[in-house]
C-alpha atoms as a PDB file:
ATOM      1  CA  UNK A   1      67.011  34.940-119.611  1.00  0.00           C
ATOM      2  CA  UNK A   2      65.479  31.577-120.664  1.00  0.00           C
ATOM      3  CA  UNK A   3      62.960  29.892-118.077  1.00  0.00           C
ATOM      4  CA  UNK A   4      63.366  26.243-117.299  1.00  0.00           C
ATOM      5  CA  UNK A   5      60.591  25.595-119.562  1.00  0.00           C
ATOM      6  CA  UNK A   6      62.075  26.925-122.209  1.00  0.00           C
ATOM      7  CA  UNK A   7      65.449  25.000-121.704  1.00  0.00           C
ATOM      8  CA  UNK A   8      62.888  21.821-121.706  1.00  0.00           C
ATOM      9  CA  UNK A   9      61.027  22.298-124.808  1.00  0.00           C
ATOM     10  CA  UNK A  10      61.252  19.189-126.737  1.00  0.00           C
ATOM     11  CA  UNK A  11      59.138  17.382-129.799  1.00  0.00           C
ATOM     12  CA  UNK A  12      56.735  14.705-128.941  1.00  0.00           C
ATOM     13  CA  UNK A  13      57.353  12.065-131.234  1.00  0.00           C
ATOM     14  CA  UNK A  14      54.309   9.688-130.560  1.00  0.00           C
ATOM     15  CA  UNK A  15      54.005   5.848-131.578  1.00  0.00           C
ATOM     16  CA  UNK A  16      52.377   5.866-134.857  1.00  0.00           C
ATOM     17  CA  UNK A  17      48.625   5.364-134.458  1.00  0.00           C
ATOM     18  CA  UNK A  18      48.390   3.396-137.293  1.00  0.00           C
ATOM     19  CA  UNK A  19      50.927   0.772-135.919  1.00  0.00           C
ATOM     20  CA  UNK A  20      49.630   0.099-132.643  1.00  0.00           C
ATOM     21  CA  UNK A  21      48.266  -3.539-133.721  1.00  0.00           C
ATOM     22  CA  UNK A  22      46.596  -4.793-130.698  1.00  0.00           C
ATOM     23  CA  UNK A  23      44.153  -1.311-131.133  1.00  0.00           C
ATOM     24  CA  UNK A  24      43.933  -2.063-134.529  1.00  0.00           C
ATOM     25  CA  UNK A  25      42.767  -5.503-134.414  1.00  0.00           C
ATOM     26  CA  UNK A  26      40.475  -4.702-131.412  1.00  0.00           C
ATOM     27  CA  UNK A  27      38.815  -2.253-133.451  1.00  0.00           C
ATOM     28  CA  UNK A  28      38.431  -4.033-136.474  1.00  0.00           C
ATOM     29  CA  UNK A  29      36.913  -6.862-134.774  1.00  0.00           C
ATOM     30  CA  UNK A  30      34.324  -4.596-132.686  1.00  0.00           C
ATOM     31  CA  UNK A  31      33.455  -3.187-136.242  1.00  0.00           C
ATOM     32  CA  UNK A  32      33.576  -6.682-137.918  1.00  0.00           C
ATOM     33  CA  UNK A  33      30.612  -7.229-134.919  1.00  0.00           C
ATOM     34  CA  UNK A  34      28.325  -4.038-134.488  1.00  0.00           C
ATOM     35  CA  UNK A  35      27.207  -2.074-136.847  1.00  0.00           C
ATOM     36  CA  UNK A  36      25.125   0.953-138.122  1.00  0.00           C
ATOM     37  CA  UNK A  37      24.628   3.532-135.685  1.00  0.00           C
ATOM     38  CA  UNK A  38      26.217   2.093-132.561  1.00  0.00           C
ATOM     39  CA  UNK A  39      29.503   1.675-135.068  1.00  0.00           C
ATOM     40  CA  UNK A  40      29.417   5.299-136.240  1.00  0.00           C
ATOM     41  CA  UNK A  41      29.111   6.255-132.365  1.00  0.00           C
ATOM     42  CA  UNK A  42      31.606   4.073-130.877  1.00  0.00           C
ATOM     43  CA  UNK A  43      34.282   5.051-133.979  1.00  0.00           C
ATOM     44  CA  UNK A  44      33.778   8.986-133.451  1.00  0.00           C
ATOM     45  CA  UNK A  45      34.336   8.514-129.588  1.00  0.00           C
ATOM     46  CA  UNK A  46      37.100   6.356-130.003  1.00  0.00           C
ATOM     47  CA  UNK A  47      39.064   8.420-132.892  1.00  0.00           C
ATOM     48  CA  UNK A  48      38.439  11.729-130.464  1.00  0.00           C
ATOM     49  CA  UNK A  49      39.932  10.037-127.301  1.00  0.00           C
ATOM     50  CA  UNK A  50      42.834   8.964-129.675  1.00  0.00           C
ATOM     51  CA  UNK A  51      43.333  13.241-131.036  1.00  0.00           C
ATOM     52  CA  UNK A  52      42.397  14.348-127.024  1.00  0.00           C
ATOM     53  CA  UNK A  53      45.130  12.042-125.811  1.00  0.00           C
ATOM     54  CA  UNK A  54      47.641  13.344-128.635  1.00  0.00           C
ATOM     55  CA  UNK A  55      47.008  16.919-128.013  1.00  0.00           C
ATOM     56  CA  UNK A  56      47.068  16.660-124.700  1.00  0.00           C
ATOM     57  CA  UNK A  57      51.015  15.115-125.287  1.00  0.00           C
ATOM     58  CA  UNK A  58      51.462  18.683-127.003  1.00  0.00           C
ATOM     59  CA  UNK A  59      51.263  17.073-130.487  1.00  0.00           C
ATOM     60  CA  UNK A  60      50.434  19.132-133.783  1.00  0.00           C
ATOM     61  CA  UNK A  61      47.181  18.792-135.094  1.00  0.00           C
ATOM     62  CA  UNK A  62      48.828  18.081-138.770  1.00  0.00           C
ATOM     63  CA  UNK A  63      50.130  15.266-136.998  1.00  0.00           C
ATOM     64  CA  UNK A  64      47.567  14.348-135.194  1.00  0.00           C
ATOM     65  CA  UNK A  65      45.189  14.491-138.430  1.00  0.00           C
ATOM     66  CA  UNK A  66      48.427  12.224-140.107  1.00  0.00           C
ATOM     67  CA  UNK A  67      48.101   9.938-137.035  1.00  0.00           C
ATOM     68  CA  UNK A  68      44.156   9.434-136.968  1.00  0.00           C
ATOM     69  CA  UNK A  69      44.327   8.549-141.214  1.00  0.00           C
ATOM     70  CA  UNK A  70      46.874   6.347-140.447  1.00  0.00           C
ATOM     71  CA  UNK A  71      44.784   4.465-137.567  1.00  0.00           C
ATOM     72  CA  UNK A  72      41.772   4.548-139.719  1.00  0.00           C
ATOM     73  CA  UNK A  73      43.300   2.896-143.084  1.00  0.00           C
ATOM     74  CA  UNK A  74      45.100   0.190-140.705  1.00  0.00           C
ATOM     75  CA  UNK A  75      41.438  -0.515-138.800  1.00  0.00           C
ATOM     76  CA  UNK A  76      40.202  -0.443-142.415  1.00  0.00           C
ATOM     77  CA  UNK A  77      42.595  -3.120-143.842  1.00  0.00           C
ATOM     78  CA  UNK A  78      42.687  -5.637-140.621  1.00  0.00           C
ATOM     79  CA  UNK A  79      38.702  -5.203-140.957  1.00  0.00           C
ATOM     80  CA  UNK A  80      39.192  -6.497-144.734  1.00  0.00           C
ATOM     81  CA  UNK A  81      41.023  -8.912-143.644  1.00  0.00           C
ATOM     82  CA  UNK A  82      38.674 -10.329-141.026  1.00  0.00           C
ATOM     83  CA  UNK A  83      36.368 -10.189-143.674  1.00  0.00           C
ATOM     84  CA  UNK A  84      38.178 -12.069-146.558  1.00  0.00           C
ATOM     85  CA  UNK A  85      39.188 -14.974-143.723  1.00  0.00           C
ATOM     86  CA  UNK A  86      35.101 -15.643-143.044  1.00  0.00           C
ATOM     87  CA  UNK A  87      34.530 -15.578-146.024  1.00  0.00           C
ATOM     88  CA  UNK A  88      37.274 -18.465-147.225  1.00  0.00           C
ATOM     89  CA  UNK A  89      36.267 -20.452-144.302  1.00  0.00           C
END
């Protein structure tokens, strides 16, 4: 006989990482700012809250690996971007 929880297994879809824009463009200003070792400290504890909070949903770490390259080429091209814009100004 199937438990309850079993009759209420479903898949966690999550919102894709790399699509959450107002993170994004938080992030890549922060970066566009600090630098060095306070950068590489703040970026680790920020992409490990990110995979903590999508485990803890119950998602896969392939997915969650998919979902923190995803996050980190979309901080990567909105930090570009910052760049190229103070640069034309």
């Amino acid at each position: 006989m199937k438990s309850q929880l079993d009759m209420f297994k479903a898949e966690v879809i999550v919102f894709p990482c790399g699509r959450r824009w107002l993170e994004v463009q938080q992030a890549a200003r922060f970066l566009n700012i600090v630098h060095g070792p306070n950068a590489d400290k703040w970026w680790k504890k920020r992409i490990q809250s990110m995979a903590s909070s999508l485990r803890s949903s119950g998602v896969a770490e392939e997915e969650i690996r998919r979902q923190v390259l995803a996050y980190q080429e979309a901080v990567q091209g909105a930090l570009w971007e910052l760049t190229n814009r103070e640069e034309r100004a």
